[in-house]
C-alpha atoms as a PDB file:
ATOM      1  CA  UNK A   1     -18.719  25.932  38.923  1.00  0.00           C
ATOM      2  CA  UNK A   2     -15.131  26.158  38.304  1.00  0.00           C
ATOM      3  CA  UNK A   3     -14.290  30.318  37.913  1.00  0.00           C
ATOM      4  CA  UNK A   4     -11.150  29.694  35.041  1.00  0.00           C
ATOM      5  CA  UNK A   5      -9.641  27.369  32.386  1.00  0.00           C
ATOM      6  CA  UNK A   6      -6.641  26.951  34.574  1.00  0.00           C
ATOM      7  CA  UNK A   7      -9.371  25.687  37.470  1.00  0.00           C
ATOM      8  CA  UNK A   8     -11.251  23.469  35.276  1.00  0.00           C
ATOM      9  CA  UNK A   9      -8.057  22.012  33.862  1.00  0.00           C
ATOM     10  CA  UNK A  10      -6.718  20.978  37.426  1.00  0.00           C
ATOM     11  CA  UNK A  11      -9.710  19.680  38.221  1.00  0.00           C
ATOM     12  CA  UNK A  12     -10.558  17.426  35.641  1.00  0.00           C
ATOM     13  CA  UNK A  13      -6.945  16.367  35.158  1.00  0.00           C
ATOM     14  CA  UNK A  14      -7.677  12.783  36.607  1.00  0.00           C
ATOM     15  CA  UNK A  15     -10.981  12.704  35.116  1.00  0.00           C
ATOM     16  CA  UNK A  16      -9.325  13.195  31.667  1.00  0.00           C
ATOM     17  CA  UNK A  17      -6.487  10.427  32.475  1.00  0.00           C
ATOM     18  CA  UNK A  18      -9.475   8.255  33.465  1.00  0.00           C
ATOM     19  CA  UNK A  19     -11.191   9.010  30.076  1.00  0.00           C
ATOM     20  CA  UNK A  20      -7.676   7.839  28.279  1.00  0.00           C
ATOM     21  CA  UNK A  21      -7.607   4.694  30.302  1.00  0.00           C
ATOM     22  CA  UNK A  22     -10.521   3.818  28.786  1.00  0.00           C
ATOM     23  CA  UNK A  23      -9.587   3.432  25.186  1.00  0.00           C
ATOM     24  CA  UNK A  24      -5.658   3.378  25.323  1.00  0.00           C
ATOM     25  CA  UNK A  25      -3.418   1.441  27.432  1.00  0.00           C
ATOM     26  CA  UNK A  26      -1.443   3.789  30.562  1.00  0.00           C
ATOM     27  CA  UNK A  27       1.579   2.940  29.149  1.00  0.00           C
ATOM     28  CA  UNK A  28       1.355   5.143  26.024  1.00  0.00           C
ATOM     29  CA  UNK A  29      -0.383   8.027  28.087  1.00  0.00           C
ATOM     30  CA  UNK A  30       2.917  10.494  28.958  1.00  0.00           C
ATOM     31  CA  UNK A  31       2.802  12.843  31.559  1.00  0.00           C
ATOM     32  CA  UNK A  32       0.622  16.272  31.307  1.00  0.00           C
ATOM     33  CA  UNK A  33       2.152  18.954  28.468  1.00  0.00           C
ATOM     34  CA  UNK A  34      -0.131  21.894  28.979  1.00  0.00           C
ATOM     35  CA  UNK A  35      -3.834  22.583  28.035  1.00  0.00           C
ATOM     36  CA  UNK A  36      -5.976  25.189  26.044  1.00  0.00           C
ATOM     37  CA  UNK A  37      -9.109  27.095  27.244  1.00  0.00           C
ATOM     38  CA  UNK A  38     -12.034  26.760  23.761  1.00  0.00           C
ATOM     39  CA  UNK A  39     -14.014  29.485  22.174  1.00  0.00           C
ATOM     40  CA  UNK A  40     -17.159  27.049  24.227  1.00  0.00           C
ATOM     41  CA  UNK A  41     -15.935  27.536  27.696  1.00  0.00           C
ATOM     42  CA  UNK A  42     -14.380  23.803  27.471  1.00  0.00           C
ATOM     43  CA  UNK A  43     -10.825  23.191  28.298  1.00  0.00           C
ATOM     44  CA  UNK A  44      -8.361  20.679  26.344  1.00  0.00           C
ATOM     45  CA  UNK A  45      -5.971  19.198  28.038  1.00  0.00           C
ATOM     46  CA  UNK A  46      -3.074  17.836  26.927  1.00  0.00           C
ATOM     47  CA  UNK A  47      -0.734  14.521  27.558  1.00  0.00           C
ATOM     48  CA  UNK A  48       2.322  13.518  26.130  1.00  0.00           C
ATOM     49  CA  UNK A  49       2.088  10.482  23.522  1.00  0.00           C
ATOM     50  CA  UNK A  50       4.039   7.262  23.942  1.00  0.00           C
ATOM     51  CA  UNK A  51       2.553   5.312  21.290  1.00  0.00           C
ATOM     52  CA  UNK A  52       5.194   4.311  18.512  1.00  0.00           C
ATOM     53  CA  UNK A  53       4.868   5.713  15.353  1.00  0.00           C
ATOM     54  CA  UNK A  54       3.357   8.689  16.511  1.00  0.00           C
ATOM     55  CA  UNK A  55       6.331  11.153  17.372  1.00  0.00           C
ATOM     56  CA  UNK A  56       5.036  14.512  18.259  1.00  0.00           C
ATOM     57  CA  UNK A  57       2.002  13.854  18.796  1.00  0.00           C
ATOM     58  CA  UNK A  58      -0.650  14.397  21.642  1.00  0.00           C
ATOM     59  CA  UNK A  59      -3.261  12.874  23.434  1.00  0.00           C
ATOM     60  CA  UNK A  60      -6.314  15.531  23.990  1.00  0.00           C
ATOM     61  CA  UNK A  61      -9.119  15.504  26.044  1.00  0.00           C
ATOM     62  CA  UNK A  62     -11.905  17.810  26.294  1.00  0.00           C
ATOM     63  CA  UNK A  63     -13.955  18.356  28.881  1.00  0.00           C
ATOM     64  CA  UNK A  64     -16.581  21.265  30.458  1.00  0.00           C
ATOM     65  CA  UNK A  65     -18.850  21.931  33.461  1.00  0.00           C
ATOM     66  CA  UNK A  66     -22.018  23.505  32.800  1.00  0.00           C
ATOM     67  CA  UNK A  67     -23.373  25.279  35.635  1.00  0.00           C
ATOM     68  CA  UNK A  68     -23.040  23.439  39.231  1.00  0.00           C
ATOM     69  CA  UNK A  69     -23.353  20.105  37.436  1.00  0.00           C
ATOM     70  CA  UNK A  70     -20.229  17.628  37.644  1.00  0.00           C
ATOM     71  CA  UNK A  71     -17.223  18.028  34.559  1.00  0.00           C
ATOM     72  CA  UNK A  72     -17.938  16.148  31.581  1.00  0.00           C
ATOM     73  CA  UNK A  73     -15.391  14.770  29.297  1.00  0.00           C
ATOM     74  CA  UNK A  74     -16.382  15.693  25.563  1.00  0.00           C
ATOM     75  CA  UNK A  75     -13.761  14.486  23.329  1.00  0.00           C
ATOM     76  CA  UNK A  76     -10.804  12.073  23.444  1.00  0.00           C
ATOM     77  CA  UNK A  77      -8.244  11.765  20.512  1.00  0.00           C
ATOM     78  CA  UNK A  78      -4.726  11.734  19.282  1.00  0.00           C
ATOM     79  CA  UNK A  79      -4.113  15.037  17.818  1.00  0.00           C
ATOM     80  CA  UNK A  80      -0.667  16.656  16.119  1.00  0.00           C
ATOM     81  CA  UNK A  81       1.693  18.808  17.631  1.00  0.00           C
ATOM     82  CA  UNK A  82       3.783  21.259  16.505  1.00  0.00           C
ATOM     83  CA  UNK A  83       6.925  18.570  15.184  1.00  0.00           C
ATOM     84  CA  UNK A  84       4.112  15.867  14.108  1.00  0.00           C
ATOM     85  CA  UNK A  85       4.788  13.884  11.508  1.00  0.00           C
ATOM     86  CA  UNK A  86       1.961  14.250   9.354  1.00  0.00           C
ATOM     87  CA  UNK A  87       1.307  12.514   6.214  1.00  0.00           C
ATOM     88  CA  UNK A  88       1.556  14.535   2.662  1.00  0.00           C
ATOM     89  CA  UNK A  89      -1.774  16.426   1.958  1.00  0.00           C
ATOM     90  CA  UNK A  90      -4.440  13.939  -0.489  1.00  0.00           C
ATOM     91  CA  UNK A  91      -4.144  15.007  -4.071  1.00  0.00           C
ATOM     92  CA  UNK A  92      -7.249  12.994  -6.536  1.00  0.00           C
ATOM     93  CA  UNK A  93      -6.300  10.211  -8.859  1.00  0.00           C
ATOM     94  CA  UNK A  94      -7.372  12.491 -11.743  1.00  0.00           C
ATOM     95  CA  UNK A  95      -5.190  15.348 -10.769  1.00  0.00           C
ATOM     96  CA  UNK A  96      -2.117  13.063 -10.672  1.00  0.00           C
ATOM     97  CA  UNK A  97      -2.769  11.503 -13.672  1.00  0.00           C
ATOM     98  CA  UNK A  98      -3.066  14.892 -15.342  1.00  0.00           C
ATOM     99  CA  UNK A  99      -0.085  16.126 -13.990  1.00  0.00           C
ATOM    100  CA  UNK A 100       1.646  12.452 -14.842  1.00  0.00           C
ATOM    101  CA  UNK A 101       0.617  13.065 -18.327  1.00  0.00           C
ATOM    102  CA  UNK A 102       1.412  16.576 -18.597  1.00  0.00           C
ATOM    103  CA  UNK A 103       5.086  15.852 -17.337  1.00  0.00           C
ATOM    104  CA  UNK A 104       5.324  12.742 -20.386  1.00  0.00           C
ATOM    105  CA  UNK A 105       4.056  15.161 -23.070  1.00  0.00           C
ATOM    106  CA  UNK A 106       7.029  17.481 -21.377  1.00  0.00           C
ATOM    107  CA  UNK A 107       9.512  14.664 -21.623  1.00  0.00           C
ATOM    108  CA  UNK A 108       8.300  13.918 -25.904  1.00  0.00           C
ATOM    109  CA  UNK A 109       8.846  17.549 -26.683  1.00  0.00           C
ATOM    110  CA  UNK A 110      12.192  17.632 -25.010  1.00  0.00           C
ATOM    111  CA  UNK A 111      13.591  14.800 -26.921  1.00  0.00           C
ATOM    112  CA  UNK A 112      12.176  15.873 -30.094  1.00  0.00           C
ATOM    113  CA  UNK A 113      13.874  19.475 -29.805  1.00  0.00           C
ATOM    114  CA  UNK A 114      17.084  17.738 -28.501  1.00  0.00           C
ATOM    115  CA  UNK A 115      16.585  15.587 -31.922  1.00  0.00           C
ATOM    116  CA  UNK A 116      18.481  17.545 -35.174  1.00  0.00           C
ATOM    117  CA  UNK A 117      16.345  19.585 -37.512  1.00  0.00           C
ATOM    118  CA  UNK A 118      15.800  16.925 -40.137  1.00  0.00           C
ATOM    119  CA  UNK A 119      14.583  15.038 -37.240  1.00  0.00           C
ATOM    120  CA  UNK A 120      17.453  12.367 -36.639  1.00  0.00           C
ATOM    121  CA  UNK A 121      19.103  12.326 -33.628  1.00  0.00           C
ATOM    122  CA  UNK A 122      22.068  13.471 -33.968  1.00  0.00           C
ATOM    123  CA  UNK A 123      25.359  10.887 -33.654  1.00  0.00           C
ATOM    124  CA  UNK A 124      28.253  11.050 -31.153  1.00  0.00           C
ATOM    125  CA  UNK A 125      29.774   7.198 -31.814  1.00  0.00           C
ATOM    126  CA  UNK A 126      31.115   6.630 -35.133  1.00  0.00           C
ATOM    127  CA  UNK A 127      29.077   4.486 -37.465  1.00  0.00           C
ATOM    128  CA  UNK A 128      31.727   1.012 -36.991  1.00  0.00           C
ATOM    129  CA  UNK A 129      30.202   1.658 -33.265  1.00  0.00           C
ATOM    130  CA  UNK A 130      26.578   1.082 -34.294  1.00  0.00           C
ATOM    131  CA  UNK A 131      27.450  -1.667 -36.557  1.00  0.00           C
ATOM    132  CA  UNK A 132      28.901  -3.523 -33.473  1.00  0.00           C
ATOM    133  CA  UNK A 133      25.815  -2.617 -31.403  1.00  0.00           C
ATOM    134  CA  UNK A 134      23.408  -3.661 -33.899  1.00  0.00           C
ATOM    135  CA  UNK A 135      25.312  -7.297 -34.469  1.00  0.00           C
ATOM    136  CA  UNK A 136      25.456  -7.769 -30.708  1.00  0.00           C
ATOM    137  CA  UNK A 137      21.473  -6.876 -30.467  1.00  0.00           C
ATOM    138  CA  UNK A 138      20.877  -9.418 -33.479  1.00  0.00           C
ATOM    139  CA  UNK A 139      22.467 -12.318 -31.638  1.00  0.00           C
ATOM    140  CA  UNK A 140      21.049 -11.684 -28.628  1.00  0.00           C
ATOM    141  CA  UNK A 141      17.706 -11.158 -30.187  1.00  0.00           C
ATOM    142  CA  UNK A 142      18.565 -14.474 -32.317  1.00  0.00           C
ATOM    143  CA  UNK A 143      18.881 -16.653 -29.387  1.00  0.00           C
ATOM    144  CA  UNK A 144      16.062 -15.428 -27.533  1.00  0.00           C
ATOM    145  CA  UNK A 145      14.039 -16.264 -30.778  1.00  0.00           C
ATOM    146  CA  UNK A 146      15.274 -20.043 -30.116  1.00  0.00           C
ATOM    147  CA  UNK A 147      14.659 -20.503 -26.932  1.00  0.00           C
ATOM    148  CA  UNK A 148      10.597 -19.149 -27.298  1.00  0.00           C
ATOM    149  CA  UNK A 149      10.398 -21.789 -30.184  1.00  0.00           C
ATOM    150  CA  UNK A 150      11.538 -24.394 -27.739  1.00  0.00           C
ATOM    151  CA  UNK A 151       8.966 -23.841 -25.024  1.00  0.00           C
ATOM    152  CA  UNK A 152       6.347 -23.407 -27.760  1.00  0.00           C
ATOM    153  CA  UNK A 153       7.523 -26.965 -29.070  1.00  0.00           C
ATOM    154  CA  UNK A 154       7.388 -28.228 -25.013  1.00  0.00           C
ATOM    155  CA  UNK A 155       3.986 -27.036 -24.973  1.00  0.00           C
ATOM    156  CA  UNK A 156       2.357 -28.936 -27.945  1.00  0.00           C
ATOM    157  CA  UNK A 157       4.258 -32.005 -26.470  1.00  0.00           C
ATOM    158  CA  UNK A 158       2.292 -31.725 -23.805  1.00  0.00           C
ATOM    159  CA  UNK A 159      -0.971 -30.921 -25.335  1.00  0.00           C
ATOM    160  CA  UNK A 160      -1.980 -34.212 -27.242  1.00  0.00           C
ATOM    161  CA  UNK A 161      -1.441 -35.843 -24.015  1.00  0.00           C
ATOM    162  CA  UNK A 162      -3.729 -33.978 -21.804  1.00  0.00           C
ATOM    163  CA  UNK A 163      -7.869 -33.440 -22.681  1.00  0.00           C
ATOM    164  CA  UNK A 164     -10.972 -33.216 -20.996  1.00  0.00           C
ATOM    165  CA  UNK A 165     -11.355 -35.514 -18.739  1.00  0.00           C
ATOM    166  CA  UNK A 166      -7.659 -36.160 -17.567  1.00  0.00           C
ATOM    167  CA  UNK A 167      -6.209 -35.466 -14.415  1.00  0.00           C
ATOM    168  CA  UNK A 168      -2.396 -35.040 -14.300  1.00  0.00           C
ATOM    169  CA  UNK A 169      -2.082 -36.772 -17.844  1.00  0.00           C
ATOM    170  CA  UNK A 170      -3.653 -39.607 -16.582  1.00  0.00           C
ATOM    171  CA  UNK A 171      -6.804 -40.919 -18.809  1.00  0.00           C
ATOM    172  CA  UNK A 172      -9.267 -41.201 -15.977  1.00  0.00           C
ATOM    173  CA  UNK A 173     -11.289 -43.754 -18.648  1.00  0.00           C
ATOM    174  CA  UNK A 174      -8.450 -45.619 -19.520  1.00  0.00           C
ATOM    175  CA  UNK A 175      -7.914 -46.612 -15.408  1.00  0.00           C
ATOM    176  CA  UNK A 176     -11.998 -47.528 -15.504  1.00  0.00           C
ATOM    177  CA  UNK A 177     -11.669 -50.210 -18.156  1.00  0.00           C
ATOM    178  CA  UNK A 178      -8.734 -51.444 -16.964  1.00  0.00           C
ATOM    179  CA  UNK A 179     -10.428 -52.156 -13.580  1.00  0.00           C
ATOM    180  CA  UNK A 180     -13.409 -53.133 -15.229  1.00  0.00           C
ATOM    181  CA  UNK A 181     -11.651 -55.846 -17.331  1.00  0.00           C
ATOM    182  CA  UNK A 182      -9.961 -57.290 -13.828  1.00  0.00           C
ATOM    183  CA  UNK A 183     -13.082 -57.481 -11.971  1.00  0.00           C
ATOM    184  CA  UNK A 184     -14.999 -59.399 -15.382  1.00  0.00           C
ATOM    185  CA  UNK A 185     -11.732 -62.113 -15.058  1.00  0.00           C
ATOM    186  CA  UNK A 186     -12.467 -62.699 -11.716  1.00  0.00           C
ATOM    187  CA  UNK A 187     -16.309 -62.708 -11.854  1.00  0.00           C
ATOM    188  CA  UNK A 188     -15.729 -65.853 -14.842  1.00  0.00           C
ATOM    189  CA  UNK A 189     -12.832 -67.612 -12.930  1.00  0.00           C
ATOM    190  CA  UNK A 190     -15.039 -68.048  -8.996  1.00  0.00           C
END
C-alpha cells in the first residue's frame, strides 16, 4: 500500500489519464494542476481542461488503494475551479413570478404618486400640443381602420368560393362531371 496522498497521487497519475481517455478525447485533457488527499483516504487528482466553453475548469479523478490490492479509479468528472464560470444559482418559477409581480405592483404605485392629487397627471406641453398629438393619433388610427376593412372584404371574397370539398378553389365535383360527360360522348360516338 501506498504510505501518503502525494504517493498514491504519483502513482495513479497514468491510471487516472487512462480513466479520462476513456470518456473524453486526449486533446481536451491539459497537463496535471495539482491534486487533493479526501476525508476517505482517496486522492483527487487534477488536470487542466481544454474543452471549449469550459474556462476554468478541471478534470478530476478519484482514485484509492485499499490494502495491498491494486489503485482503483472511483470518480471521473469535470469539476469548477476557482475562476469557473458557473451559471447563476436556480431560483423556482413561482418565486420569480412573485417577485415579477411584486416589482409591477411597485411600478402602479409609483406612477400613481407621481400622478397630481386629484389624480390627473399633471401637464408639461401646452394644451395646442395635445390637440396636435391627438389629430395625428386619429389619422393614423383612421387609416389603420381602412386598411382592416379591406382584408376583411378580401376575405369574404374568398369565402363563397372555397367549401367543403374543394381543394385550392377548385370544385373537385365540378372536374368529375366534366370528365364524366367526355367519357358518355365517346362511349355513344364508337
Amino acid at each position: 500500500m501506498t504510505s501518503t496522498p502525494d504517493d498514491l497521487a504519483a502513482a495513479t497519475r497514468d491510471l487516472a489519464l487512462a480513466a479520462l481517455h476513456e470518456i473524453t478525447p486526449a486533446s481536451t485533457v491539459g497537463p496535471a494542476a495539482g491534486h487533493a488527499a479526501e476525508a476517505s483516504g482517496a486522492v483527487s487528482l487534477r488536470f487542466e481542461n481544454r474543452l471549449p466553453g469550459y474556462p476554468g475548469w478541471f478534470w478530476t479523478v478519484t482514485v484509492a488503494q485499499v490494502d495491498d490490492s491494486e489503485p482503483t479509479v472511483l470518480e471521473v468528472e469535470l469539476m469548477p475551479g476557482d475562476k469557473a464560470l458557473l451559471a447563476p444559482d436556480w431560483v423556482p418559477w413561482a418565486e420569480r413570478l412573485a417577485e415579477y409581480r411584486a416589482h409591477q405592483a411597485e411600478l402602479a404605485a409609483q406612477a400613481e404618486a407621481g400622478a397630481g392629487e386629484d389624480g390627473v397627471e399633471p401637464d408639461d406641453d401646452s394644451d395646442e400640443d395635445d390637440s396636435d398629438e391627438d389629430s395625428d393619433d386619429s389619422d393614423e388610427d383612421d387609416s389603420d381602420d381602412d386598411s382592416d376593412e379591406d382584408d376583411d372584404s378580401d376575405e369574404d371574397d374568398v369565402s363563397p368560393r372555397l367549401h367543403a370539398g374543394d381543394l385550392d378553389g377548385v370544385d373537385i365535383d365540378e372536374l368529375d362531371d366534366s370528365e364524366g360527360d367526355d367519357s358518355d360522348g365517346d362511349d355513344d360516338s364508337e
